[in-house]
C-alpha atoms as a PDB file:
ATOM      1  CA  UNK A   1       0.000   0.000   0.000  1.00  0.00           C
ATOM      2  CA  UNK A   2       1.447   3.332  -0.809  1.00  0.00           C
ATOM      3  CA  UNK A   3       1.054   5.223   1.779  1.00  0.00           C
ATOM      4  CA  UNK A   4       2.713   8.960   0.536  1.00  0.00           C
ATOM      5  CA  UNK A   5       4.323  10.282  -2.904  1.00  0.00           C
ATOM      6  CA  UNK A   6       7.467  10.985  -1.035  1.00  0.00           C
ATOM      7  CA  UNK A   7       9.227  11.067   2.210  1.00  0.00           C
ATOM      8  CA  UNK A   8      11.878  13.195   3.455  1.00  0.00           C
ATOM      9  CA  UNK A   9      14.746  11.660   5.918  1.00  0.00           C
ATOM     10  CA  UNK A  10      17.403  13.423   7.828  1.00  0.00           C
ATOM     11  CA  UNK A  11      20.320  11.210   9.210  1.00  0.00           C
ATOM     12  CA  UNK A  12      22.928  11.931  11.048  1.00  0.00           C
ATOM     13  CA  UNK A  13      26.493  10.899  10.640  1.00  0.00           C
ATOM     14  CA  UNK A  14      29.010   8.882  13.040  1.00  0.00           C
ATOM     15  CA  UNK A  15      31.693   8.918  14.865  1.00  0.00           C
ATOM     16  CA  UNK A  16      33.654   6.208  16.884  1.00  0.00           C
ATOM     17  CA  UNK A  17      34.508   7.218  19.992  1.00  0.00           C
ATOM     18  CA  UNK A  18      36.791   3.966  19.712  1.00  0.00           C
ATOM     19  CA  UNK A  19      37.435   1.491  16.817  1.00  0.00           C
ATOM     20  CA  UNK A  20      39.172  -1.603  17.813  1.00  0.00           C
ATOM     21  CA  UNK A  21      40.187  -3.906  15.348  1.00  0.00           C
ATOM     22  CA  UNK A  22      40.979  -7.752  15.844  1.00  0.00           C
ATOM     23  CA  UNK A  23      42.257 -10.042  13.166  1.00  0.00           C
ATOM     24  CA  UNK A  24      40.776 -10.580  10.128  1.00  0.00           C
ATOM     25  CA  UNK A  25      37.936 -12.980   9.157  1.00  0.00           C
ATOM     26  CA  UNK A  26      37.599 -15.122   6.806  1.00  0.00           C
ATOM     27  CA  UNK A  27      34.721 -13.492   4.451  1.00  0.00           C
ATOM     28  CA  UNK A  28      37.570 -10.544   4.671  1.00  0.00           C
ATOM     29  CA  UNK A  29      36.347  -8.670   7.109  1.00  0.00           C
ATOM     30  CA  UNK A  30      37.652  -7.971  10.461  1.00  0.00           C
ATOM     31  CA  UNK A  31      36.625  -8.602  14.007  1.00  0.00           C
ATOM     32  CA  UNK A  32      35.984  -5.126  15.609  1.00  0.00           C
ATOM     33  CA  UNK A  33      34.409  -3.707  18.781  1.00  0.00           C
ATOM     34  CA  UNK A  34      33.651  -0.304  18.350  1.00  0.00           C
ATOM     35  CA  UNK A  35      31.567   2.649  20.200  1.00  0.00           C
ATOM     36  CA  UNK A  36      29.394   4.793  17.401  1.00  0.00           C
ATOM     37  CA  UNK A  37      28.138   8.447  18.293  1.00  0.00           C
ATOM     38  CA  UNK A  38      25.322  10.135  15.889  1.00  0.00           C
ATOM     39  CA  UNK A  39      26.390  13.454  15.631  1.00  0.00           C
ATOM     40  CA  UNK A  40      24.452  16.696  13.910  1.00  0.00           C
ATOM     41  CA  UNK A  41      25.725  17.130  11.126  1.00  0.00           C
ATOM     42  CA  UNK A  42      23.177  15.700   8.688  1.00  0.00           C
ATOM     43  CA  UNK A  43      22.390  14.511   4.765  1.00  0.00           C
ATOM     44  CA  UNK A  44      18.649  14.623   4.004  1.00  0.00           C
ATOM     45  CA  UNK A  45      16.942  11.848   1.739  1.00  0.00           C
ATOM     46  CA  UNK A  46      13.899  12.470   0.213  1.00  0.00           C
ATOM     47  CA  UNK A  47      12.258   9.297  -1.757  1.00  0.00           C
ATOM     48  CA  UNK A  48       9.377   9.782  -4.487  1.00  0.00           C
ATOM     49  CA  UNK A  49       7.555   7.246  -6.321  1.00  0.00           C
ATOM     50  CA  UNK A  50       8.733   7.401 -10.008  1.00  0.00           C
ATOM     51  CA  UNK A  51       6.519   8.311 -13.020  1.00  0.00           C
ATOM     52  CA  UNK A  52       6.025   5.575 -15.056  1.00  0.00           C
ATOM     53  CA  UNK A  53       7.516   2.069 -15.008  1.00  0.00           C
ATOM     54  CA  UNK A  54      11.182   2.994 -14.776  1.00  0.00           C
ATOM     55  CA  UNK A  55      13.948   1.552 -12.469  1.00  0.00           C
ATOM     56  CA  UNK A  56      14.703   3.276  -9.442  1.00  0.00           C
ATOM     57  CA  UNK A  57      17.597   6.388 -10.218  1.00  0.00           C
ATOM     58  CA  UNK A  58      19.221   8.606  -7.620  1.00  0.00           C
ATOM     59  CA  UNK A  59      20.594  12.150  -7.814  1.00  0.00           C
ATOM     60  CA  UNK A  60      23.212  13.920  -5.862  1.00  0.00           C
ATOM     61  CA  UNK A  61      23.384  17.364  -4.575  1.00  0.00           C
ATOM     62  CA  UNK A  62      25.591  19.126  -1.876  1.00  0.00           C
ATOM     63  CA  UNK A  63      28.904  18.161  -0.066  1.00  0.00           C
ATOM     64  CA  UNK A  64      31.291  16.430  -2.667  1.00  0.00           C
ATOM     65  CA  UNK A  65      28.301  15.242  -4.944  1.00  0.00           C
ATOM     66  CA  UNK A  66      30.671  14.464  -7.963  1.00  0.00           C
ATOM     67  CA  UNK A  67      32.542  11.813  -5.919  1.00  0.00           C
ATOM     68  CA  UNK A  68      28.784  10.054  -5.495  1.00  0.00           C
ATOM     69  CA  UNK A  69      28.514   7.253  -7.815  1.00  0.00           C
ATOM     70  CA  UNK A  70      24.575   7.586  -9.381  1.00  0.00           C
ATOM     71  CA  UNK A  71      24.205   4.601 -10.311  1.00  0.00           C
ATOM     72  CA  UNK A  72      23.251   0.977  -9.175  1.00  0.00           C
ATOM     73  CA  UNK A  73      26.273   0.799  -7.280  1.00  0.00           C
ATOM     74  CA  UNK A  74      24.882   3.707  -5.176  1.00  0.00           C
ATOM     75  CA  UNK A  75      24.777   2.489  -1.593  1.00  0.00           C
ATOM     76  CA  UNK A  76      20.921   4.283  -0.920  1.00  0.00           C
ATOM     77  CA  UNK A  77      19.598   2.157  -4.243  1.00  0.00           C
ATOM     78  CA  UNK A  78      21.408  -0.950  -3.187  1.00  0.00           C
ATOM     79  CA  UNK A  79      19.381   0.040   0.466  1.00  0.00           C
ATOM     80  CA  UNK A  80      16.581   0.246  -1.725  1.00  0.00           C
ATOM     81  CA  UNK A  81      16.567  -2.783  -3.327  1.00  0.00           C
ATOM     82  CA  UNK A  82      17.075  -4.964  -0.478  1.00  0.00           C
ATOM     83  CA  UNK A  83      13.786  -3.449   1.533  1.00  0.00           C
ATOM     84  CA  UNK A  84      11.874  -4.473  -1.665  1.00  0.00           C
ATOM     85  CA  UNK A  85      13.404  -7.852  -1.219  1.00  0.00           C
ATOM     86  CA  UNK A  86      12.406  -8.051   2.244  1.00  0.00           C
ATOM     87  CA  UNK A  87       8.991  -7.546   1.205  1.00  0.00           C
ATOM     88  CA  UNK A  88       8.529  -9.477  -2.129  1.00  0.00           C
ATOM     89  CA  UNK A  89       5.220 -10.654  -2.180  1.00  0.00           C
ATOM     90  CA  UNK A  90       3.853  -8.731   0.532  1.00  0.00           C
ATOM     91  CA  UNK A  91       3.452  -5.004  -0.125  1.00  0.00           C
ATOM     92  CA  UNK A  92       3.638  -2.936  -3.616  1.00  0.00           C
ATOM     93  CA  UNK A  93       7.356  -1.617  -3.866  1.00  0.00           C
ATOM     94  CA  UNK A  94       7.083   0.389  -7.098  1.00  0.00           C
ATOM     95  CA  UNK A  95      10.128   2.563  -8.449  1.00  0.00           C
ATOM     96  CA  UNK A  96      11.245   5.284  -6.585  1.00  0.00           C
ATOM     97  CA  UNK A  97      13.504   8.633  -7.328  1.00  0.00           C
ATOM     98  CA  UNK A  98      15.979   9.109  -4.376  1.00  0.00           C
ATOM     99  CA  UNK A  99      17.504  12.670  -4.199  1.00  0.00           C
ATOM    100  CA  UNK A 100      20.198  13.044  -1.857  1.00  0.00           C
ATOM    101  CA  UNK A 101      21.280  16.453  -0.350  1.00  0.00           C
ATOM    102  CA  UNK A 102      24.957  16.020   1.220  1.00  0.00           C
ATOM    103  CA  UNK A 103      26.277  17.980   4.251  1.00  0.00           C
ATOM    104  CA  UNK A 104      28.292  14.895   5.477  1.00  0.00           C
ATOM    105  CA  UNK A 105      31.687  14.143   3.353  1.00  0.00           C
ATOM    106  CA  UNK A 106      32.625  11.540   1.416  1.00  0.00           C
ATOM    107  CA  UNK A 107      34.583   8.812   2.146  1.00  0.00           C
ATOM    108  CA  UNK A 108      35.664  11.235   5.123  1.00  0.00           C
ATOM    109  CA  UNK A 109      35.274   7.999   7.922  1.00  0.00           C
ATOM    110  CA  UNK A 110      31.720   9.517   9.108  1.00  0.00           C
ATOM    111  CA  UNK A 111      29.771   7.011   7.124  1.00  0.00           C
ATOM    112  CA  UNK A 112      28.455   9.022   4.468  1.00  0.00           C
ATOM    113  CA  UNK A 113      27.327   6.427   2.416  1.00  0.00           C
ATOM    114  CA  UNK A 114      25.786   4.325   4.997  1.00  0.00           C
ATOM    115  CA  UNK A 115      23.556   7.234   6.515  1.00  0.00           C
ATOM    116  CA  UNK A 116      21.863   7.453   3.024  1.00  0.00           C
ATOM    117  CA  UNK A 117      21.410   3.789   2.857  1.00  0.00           C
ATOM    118  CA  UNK A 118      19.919   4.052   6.773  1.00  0.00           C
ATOM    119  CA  UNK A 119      17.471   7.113   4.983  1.00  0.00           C
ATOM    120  CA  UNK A 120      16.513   5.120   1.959  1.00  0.00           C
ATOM    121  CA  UNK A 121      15.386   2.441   4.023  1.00  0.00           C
ATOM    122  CA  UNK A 122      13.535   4.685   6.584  1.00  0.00           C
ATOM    123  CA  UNK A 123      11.728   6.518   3.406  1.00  0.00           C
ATOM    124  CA  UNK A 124      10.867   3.612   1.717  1.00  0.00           C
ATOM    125  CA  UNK A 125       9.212   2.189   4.254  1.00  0.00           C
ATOM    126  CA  UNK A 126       7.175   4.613   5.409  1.00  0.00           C
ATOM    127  CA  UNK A 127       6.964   5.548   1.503  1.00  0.00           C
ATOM    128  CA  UNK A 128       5.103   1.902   1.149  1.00  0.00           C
ATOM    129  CA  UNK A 129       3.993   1.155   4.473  1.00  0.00           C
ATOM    130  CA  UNK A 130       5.785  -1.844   4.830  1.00  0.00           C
ATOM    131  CA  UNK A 131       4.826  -2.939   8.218  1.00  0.00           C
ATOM    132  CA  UNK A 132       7.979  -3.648   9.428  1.00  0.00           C
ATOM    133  CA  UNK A 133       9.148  -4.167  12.793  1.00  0.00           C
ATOM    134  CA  UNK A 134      12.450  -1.932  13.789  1.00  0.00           C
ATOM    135  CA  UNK A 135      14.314  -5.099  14.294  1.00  0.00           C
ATOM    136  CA  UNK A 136      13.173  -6.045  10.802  1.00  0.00           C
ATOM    137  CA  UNK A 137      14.378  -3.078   9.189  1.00  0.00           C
ATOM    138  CA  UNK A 138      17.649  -3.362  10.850  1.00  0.00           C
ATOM    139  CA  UNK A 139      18.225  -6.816   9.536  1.00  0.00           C
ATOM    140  CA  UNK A 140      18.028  -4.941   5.782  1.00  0.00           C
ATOM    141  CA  UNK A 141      20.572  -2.573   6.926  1.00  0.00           C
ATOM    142  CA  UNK A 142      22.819  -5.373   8.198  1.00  0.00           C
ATOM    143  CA  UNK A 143      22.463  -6.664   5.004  1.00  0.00           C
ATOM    144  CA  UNK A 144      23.276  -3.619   3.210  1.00  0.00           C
ATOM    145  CA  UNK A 145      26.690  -2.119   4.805  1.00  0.00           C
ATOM    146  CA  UNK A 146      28.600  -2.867   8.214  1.00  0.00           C
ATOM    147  CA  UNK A 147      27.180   0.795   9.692  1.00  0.00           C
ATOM    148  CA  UNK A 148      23.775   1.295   7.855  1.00  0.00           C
ATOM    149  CA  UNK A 149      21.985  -0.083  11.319  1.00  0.00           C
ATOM    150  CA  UNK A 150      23.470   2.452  13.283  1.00  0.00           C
ATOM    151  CA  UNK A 151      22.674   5.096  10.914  1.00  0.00           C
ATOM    152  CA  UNK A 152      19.110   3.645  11.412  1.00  0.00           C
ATOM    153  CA  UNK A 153      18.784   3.559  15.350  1.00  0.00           C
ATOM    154  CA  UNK A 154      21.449   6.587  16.285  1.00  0.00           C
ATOM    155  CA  UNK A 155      22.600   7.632  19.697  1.00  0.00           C
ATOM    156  CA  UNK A 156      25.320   6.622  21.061  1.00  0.00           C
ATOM    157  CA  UNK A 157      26.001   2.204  20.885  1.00  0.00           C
ATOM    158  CA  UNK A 158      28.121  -0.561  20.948  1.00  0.00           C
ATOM    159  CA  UNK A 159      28.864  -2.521  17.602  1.00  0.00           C
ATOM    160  CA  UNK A 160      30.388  -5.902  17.416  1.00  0.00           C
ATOM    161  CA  UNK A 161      31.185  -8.081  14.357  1.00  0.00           C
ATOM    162  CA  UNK A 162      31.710  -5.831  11.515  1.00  0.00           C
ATOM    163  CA  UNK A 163      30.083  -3.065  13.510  1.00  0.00           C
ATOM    164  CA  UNK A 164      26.658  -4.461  12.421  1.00  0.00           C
ATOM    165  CA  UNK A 165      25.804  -6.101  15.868  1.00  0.00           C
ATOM    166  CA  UNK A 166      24.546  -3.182  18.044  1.00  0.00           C
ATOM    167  CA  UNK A 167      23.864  -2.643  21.953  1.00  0.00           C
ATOM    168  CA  UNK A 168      22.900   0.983  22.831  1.00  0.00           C
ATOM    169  CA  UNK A 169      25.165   1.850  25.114  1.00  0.00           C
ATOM    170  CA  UNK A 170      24.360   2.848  28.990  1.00  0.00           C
ATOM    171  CA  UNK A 171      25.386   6.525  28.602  1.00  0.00           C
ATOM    172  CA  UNK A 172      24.274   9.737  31.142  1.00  0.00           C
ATOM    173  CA  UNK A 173      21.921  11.880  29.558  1.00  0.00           C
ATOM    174  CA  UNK A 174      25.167  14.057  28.518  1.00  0.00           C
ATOM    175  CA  UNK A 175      25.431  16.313  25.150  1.00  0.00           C
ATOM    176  CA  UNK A 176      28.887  16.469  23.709  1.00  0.00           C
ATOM    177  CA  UNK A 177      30.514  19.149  21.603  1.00  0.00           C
ATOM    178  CA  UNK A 178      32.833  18.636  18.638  1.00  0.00           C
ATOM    179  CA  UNK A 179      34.421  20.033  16.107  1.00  0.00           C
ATOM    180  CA  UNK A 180      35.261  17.823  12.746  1.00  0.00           C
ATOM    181  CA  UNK A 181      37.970  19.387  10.574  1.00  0.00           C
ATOM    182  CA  UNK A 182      37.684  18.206   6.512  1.00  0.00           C
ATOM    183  CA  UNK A 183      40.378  17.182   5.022  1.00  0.00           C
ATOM    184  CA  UNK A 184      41.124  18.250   0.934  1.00  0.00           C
ATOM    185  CA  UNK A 185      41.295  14.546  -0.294  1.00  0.00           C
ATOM    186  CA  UNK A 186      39.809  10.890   0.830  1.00  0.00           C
ATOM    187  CA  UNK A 187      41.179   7.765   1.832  1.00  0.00           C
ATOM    188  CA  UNK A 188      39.873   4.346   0.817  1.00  0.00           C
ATOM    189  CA  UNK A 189      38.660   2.334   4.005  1.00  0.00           C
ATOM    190  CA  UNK A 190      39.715  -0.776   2.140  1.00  0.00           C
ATOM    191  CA  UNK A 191      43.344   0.853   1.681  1.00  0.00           C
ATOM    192  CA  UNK A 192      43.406   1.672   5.436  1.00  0.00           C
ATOM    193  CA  UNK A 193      42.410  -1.814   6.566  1.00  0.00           C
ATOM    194  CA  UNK A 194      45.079  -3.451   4.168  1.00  0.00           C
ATOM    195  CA  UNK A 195      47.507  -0.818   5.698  1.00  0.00           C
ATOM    196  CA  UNK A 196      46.733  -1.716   9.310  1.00  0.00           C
ATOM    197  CA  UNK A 197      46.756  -5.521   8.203  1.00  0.00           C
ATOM    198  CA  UNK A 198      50.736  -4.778   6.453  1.00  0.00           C
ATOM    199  CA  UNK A 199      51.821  -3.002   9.698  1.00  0.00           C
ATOM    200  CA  UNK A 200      50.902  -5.554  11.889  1.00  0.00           C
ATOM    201  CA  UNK A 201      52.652  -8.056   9.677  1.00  0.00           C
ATOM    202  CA  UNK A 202      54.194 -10.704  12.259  1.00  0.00           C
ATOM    203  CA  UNK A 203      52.450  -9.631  15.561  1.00  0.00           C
ATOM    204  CA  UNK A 204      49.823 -11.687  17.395  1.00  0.00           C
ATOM    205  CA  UNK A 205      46.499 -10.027  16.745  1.00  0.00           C
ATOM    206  CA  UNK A 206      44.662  -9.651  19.625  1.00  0.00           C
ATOM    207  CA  UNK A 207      40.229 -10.163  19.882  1.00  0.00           C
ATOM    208  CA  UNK A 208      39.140  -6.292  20.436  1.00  0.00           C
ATOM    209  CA  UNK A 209      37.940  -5.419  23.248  1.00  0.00           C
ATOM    210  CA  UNK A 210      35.374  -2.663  24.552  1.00  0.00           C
ATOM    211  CA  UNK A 211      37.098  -0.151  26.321  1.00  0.00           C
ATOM    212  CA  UNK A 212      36.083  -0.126  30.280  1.00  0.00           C
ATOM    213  CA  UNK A 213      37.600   3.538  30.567  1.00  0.00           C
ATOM    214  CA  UNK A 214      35.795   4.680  27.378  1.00  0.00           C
ATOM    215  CA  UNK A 215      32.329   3.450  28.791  1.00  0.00           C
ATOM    216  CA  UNK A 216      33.037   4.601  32.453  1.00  0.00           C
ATOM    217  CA  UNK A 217      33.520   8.093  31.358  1.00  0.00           C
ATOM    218  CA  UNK A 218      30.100   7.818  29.189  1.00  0.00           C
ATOM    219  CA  UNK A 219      28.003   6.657  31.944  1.00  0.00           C
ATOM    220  CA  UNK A 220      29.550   9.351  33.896  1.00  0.00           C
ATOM    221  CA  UNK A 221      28.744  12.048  31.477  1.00  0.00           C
ATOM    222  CA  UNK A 222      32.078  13.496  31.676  1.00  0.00           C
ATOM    223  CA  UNK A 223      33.787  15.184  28.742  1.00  0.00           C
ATOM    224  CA  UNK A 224      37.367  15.372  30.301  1.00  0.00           C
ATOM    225  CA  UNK A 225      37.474  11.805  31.053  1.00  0.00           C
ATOM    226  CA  UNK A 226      35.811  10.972  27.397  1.00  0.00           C
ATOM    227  CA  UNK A 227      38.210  12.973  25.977  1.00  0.00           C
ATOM    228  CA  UNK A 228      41.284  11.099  27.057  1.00  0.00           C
ATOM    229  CA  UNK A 229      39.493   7.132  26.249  1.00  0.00           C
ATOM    230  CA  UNK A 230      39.192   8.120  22.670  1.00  0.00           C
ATOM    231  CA  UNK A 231      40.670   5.460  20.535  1.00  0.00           C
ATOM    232  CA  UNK A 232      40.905   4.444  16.715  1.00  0.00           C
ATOM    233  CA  UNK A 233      43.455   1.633  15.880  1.00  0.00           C
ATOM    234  CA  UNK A 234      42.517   2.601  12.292  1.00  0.00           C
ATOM    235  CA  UNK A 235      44.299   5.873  12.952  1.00  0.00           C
ATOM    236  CA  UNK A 236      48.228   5.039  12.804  1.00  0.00           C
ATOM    237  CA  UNK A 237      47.218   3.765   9.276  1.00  0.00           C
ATOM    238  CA  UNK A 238      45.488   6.720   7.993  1.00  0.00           C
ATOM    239  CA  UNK A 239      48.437   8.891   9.324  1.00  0.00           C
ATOM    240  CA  UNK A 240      50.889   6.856   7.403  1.00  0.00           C
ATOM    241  CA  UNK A 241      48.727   7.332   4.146  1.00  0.00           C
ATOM    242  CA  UNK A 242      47.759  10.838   5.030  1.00  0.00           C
ATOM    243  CA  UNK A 243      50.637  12.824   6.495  1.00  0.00           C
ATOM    244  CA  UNK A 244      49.165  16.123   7.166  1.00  0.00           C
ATOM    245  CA  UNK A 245      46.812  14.653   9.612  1.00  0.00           C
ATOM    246  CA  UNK A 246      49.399  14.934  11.982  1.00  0.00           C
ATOM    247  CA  UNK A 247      49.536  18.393  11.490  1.00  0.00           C
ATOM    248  CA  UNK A 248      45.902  19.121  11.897  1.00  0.00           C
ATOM    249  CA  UNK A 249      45.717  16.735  14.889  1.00  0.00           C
ATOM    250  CA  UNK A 250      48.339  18.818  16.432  1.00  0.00           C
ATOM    251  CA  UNK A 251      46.795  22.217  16.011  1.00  0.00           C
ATOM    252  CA  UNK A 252      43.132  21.206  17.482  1.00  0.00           C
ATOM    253  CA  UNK A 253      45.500  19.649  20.863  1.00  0.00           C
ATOM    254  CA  UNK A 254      47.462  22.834  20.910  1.00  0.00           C
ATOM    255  CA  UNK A 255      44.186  24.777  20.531  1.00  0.00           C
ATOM    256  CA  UNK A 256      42.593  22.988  23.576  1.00  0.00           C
ATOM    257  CA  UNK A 257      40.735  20.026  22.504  1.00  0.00           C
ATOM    258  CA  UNK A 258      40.137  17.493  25.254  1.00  0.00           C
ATOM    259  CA  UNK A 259      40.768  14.747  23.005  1.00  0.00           C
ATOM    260  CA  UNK A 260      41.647  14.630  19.122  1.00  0.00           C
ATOM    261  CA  UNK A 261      41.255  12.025  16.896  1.00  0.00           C
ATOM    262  CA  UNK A 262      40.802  11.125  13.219  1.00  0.00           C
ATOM    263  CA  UNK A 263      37.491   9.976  12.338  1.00  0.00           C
ATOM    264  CA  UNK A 264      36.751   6.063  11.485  1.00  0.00           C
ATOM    265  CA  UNK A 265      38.916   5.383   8.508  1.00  0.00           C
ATOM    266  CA  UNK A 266      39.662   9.387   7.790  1.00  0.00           C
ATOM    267  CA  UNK A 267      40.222  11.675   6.681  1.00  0.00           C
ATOM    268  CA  UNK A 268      38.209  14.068   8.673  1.00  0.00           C
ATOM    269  CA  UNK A 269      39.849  14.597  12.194  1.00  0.00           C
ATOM    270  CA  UNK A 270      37.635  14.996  15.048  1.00  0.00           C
ATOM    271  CA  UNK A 271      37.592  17.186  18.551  1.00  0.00           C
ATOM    272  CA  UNK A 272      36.086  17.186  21.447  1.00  0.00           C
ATOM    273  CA  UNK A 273      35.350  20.391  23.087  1.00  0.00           C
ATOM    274  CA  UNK A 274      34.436  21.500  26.704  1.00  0.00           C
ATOM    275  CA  UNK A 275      31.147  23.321  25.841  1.00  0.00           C
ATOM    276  CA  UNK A 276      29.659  25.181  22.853  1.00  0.00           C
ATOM    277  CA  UNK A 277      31.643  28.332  23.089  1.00  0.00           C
ATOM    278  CA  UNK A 278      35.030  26.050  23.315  1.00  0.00           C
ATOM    279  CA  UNK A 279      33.732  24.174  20.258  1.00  0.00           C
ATOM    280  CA  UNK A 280      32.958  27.764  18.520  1.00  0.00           C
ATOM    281  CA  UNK A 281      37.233  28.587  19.652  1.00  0.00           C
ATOM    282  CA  UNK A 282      38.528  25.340  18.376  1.00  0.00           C
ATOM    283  CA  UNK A 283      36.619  25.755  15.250  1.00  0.00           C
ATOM    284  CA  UNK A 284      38.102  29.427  14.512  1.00  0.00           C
ATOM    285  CA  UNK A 285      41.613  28.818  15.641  1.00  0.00           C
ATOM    286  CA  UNK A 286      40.956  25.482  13.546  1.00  0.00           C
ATOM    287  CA  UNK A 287      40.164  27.458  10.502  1.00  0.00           C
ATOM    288  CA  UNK A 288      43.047  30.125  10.791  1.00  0.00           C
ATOM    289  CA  UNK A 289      45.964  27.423  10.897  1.00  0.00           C
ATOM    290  CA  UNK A 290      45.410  26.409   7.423  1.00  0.00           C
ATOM    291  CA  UNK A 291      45.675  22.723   8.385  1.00  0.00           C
ATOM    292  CA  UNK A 292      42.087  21.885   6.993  1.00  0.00           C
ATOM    293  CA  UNK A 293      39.883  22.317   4.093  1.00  0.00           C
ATOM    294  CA  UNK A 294      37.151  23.417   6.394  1.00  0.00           C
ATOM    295  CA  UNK A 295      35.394  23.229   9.911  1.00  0.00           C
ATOM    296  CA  UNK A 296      32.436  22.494  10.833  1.00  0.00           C
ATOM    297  CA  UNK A 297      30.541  22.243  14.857  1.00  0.00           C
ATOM    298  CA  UNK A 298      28.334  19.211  15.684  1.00  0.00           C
ATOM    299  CA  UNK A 299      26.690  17.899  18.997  1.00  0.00           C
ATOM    300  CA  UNK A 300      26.124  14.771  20.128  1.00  0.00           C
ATOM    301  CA  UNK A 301      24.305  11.863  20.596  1.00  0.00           C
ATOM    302  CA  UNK A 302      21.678  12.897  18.078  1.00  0.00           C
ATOM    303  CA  UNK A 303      18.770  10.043  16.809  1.00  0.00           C
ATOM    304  CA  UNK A 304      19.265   8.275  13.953  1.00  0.00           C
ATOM    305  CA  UNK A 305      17.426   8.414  10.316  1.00  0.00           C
ATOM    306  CA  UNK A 306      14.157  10.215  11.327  1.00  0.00           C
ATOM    307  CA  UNK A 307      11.290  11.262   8.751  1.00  0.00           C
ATOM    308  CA  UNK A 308      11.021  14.816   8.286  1.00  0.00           C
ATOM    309  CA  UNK A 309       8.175  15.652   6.297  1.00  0.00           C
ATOM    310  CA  UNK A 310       5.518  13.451   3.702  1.00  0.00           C
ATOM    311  CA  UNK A 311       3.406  14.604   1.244  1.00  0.00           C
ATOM    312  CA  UNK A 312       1.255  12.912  -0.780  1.00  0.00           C
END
């Protein structure tokens, strides 16, 4: 049953507040424990039933748009496809036009891709009533990308396997303040994996664990002691690929940040302020030392992929 002509999504992106990674698997993937955070800063999906009898198409707008593949291989059509999977049979899943309006970067280790997969999935249900339970839906994401469920339920949580297995996390009713600095470039998260896999050549590779310091200072609400459990074992990688990291790491540290690290996979380093008007100084002294592309403030935990508006 089609329920509206479209539906507009907003989604937030992520951060990990740690990233552990164990060995590697053997479909290729590796083991990880890692803590997400849904931040504000947001891409919005809106999802229309196509005229006609057409396939489903997408179209880009916004932060790096060109670097958006618009085809099949886009990751909010693959979403697409797999909800009407879900529900061969059962409800009417005719062709949709997905427009996608980017404030999050690309392949900048916030998840980009996966948010508008989480948004696809969240308009297209509501877009053909699917009756599906939240549980339901997030077995599509799983299916879809390692960090499309988070995208989907938001906050802050726990992820296990490739990140898909999620546990909200016991957290104080805290709101954090941060400040991401874009890099000018991307890095591959395959390429950073392989890198992390070549420098641990020869070691013993450890099952990841969740870090008791890192939760401690979340259930205590407390941004000094958050600051200093932040953790990405994807990082020494990405520094080794991307140099000048280093450099904008350093500058957000000297500028006060409670804790500095780069984001996921990179390239987009992120900082954690005291309060709003520390995240407002880190931001401007950010911007002056010419050691980013550009700034921008975000608060979190924030909810995940949340319908906006529906017409129709």
């Amino acid at each position: 049953m089609i329920v509206s002509q479209s539906v507009t999504v907003r989604v937030p992106a992520k951060i990990n507040l740690q990233l552990a990674v164990g060995p590697l698997r053997p479909d290729g993937y590796h083991h990880l424990v890692t803590v997400f955070h849904a931040i504000s800063l947001y891409d919005e999906v809106t999802v229309a039933v196509a005229d006609g009898e057409g396939d489903d198409s997408v179209t880009v707008t916004g932060e790096g748009a060109a670097e958006v593949p618009a085809d099949r291989d886009n990751l909010a059509l693959r979403a697409v496809r797999a909800l009407r999977d879900a529900i061969a049979g059962r409800e009417a899943a005719p062709a949709v036009r997905v427009a996608i309006a980017k404030k999050i970067p690309v392949a900048g280790g916030m998840a980009g891709g996966s948010a508008d997969a989480a948004a696809a999935i969240v308009a297209c249900d509501a877009l053909w009533g699917t009756g599906l339970s939240p549980a339901e839906l997030s077995e599509v994401a799983a299916q879809v990308g390692s960090d499309v469920a988070f995208a989907l339920l938001g906050g802050t949580a726990v992820g296990r396997g490739r990140g898909e297995q999620l546990t909200p996390a016991l957290v104080a009713p805290a709101s954090y303040h941060w400040v991401l600095a874009f890099a000018s470039g991307h890095l591959s998260t395959p390429l950073v994996y392989k890198t992390l896999d070549t420098q641990r050549e020869g070691r013993m590779v450890q099952s990841p664990e969740l870090s008791h310091e890192l939760m401690g200072a979340l259930r205590a609400g407390d941004p000094l002691r958050l600051g200093r459990a932040l953790s990405n074992d994807l990082q020494a990688p990405a520094l080794a690929l991307f140099p000048a990291l280093r450099k904008t790491l350093a500058a957000g540290r000297e500028a006060g940040a409670l804790g500095a690290l780069v984001s996921g996979s990179g390239p987009t380093c992120l900082f954690l302020a005291r309060d709003a008007e520390h995240a407002t100084e880190l931001a401007v002294q950010l911007s002056g030392a010419g050691v980013c592309r550009t700034v921008a403030r975000a608060a979190g935990p924030v909810p995940g992929a949340t319908v906006v508006s529906a017409e129709g």
